[in-house]
N, C-alpha and C. Protein backbone atom coordinates (compact mmCIF):
# COMPACT_ATOMS: atom_id res chain seq x y z
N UNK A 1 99.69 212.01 -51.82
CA UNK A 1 98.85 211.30 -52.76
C UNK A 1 97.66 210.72 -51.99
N UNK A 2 96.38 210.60 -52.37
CA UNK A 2 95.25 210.53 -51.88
C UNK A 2 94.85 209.22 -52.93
N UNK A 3 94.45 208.49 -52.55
CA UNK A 3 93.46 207.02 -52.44
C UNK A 3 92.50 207.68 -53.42
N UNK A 4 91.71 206.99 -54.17
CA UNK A 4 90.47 207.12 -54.85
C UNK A 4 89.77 205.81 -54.88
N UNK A 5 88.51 206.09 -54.70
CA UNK A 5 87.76 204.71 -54.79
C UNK A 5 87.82 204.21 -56.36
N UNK A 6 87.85 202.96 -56.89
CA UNK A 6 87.68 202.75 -57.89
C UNK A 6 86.56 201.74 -58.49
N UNK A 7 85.29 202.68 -58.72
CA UNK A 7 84.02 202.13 -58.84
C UNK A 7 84.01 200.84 -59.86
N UNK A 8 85.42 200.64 -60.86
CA UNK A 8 85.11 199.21 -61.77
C UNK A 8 85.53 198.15 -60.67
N UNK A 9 85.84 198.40 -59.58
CA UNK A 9 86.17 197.31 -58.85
C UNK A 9 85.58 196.58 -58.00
N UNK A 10 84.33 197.65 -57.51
CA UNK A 10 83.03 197.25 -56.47
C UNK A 10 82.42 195.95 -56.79
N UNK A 11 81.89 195.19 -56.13
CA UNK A 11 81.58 194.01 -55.98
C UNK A 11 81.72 193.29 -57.47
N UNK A 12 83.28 193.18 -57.61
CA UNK A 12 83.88 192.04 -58.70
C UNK A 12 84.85 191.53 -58.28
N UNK A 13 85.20 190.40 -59.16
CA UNK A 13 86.33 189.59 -58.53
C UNK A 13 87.78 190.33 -59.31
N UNK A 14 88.86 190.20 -58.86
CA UNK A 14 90.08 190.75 -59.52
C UNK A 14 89.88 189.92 -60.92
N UNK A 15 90.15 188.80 -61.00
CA UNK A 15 89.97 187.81 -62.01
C UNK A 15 89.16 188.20 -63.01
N UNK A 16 87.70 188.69 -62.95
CA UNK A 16 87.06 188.99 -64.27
C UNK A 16 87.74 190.01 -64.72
N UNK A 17 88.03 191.48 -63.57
CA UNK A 17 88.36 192.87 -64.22
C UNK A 17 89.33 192.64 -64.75
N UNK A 18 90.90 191.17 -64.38
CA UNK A 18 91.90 191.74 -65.07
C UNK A 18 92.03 190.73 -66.35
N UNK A 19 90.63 190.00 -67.20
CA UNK A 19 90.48 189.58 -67.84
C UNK A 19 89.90 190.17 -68.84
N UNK A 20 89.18 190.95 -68.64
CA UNK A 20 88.13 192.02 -69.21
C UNK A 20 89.19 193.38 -69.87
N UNK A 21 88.92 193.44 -71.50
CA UNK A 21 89.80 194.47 -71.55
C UNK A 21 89.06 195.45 -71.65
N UNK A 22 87.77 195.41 -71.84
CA UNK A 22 86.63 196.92 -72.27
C UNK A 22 86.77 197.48 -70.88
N UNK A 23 86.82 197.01 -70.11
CA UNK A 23 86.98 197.36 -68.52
C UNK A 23 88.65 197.95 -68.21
N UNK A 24 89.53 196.82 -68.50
CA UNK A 24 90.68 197.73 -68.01
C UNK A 24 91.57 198.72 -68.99
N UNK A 25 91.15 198.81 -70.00
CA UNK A 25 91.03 199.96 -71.52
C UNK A 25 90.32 201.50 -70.11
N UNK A 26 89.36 201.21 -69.60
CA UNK A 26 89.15 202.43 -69.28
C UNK A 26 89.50 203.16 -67.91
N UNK A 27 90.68 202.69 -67.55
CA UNK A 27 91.53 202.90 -66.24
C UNK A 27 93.43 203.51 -66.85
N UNK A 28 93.65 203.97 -66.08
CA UNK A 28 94.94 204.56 -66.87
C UNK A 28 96.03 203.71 -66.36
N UNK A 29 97.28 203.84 -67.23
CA UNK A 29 98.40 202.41 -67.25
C UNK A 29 98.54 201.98 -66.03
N UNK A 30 99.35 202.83 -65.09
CA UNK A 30 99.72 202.83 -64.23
C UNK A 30 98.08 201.55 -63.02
N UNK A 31 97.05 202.06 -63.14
CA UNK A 31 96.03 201.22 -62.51
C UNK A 31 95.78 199.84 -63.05
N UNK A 32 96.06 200.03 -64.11
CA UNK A 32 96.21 198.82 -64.84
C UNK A 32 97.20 197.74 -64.84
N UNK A 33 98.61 198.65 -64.48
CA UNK A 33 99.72 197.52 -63.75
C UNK A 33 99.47 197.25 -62.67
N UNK A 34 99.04 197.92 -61.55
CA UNK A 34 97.94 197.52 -60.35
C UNK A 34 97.64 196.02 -60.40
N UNK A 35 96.26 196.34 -60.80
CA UNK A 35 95.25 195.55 -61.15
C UNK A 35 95.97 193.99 -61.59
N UNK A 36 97.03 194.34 -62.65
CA UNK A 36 97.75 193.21 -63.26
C UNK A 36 98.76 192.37 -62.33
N UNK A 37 99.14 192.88 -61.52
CA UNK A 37 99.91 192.71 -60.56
C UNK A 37 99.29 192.00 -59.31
N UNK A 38 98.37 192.19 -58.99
CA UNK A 38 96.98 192.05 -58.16
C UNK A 38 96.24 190.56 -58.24
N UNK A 39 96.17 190.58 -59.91
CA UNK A 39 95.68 188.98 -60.26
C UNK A 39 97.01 188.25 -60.53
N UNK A 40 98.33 189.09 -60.45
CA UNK A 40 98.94 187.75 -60.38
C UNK A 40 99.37 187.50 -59.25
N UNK A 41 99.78 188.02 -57.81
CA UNK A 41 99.40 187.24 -56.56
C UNK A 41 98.29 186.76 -56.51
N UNK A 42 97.05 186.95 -56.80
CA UNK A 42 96.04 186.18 -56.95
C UNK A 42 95.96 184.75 -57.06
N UNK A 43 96.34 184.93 -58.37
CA UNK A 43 96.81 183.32 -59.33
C UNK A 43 97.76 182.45 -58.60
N UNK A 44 98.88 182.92 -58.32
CA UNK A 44 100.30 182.68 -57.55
C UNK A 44 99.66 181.75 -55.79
N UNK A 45 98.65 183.05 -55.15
CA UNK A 45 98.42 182.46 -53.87
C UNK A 45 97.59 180.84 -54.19
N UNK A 46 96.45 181.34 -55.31
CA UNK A 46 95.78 180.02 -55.32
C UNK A 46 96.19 178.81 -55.90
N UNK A 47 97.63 179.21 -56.41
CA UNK A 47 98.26 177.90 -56.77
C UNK A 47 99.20 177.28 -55.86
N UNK A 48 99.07 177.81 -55.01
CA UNK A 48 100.40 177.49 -53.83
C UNK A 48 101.72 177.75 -54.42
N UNK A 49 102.04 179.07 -55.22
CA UNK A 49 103.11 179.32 -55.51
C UNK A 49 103.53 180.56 -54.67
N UNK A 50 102.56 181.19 -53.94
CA UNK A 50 102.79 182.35 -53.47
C UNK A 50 102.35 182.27 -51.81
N UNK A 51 102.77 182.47 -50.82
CA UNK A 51 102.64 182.34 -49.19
C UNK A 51 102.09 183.18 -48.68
N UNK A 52 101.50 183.28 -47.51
CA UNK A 52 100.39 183.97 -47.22
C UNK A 52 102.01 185.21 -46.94
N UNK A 53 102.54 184.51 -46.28
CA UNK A 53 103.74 185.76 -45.55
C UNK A 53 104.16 186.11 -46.91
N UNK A 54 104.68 186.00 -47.95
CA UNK A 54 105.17 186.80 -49.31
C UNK A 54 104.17 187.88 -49.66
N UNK A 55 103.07 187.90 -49.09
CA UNK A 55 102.11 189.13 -49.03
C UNK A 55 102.32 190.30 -48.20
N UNK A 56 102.78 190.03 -47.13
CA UNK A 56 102.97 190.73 -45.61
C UNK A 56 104.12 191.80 -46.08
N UNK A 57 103.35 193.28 -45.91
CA UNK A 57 104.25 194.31 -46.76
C UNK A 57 104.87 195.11 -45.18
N UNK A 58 104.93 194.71 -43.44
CA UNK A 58 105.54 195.57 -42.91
C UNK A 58 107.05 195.24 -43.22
N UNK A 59 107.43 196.53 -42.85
CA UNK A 59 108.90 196.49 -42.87
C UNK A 59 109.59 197.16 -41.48
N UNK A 60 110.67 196.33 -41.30
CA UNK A 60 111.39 196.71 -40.22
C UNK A 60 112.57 197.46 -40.76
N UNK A 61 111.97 199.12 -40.51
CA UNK A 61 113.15 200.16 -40.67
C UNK A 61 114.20 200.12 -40.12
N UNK A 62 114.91 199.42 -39.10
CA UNK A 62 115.73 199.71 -38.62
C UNK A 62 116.59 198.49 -39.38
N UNK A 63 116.25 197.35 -39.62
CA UNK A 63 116.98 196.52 -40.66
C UNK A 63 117.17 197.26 -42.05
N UNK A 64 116.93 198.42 -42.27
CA UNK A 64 117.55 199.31 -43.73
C UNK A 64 118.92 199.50 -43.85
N UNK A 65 119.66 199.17 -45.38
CA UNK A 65 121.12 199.79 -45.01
C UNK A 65 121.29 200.87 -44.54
N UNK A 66 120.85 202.07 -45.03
CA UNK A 66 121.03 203.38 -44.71
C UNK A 66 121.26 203.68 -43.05
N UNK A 67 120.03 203.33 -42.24
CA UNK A 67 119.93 203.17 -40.85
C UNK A 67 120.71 202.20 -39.95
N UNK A 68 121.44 201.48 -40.93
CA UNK A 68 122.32 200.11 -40.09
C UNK A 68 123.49 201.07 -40.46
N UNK A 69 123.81 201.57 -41.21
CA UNK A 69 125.30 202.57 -41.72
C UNK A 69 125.20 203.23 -40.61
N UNK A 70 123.97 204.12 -40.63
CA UNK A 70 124.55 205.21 -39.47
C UNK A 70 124.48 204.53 -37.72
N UNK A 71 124.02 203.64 -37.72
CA UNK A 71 124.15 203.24 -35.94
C UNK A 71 125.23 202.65 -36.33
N UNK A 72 126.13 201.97 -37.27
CA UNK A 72 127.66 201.71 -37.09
C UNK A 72 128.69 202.89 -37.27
N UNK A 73 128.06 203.93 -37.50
CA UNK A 73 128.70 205.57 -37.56
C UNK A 73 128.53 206.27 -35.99
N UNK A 74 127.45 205.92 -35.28
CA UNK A 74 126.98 206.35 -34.06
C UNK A 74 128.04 205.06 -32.98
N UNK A 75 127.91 204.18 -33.47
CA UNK A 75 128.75 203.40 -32.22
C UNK A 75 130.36 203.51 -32.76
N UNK A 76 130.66 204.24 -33.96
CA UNK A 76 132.07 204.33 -33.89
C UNK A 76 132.46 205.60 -33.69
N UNK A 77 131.65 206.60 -33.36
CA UNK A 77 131.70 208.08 -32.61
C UNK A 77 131.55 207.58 -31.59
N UNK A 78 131.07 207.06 -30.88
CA UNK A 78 130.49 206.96 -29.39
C UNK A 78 132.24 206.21 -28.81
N UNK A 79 132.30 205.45 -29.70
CA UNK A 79 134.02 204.56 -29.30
C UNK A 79 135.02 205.25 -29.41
N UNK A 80 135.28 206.51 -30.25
CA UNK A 80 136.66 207.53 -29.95
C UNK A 80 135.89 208.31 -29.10
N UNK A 81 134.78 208.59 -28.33
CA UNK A 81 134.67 209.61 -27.63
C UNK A 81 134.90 208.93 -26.37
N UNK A 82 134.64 207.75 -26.42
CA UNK A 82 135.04 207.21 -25.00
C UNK A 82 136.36 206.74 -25.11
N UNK A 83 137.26 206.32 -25.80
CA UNK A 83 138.49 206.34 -25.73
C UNK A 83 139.40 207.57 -25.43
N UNK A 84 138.73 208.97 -25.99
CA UNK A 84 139.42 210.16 -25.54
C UNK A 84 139.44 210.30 -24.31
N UNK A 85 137.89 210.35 -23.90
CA UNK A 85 137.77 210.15 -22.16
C UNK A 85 138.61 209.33 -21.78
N UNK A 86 138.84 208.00 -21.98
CA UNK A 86 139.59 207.17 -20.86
C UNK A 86 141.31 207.68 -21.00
N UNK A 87 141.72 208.21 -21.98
CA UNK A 87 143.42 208.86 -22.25
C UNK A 87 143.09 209.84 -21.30
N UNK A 88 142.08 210.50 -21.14
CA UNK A 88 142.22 211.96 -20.28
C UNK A 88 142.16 211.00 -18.55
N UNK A 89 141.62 210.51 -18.37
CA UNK A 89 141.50 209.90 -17.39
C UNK A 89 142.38 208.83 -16.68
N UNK A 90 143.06 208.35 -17.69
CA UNK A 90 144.81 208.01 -17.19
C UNK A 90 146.05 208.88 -16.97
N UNK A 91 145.56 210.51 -17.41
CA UNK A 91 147.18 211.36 -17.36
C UNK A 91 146.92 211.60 -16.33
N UNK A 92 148.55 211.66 -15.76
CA UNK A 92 148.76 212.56 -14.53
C UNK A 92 147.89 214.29 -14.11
């Protein structure tokens, strides 16, 4: 998916466009929940209901369940393979 510039947005504030319906009438739903979404962190930050960090979208992949499942799948292979080793390594 590729980015598009969106010329109703150039030098305006979020606030008028997502007040303005002749304006957001001519953008399709989906940009329009955008947009709607957009002025309400907006609203939210300038009321001190919303934190600069509740904005901050990195994510640390390795804190994912999926990826925490399998390194507790990788360290409980890694633990019978070294337990087999150490039985072979105690027989006569």
């Amino acid at each position: 998916m590729k980015f598009k510039p969106l010329p109703i947005m150039i030098g305006r504030n979020i606030a008028d466009i997502a007040t303005d319906y002749g304006t957001m009438m001519t953008v399709d739903r989906l940009t329009r929940g955008c947009i709607l979404n957009a002025y309400r962190n907006f609203i939210n930050f300038r009321t001190n209901q919303l934190a600069y960090e509740d904005l901050d979208t990195n994510t640390n992949i390795f804190a994912m369940p999926l990826l925490t499942q399998m390194k507790s799948g990788w360290y409980w292979i890694t633990s019978k393979l070294q337990e087999r080793t150490d039985m072979r390594r105690r027989e006569p």
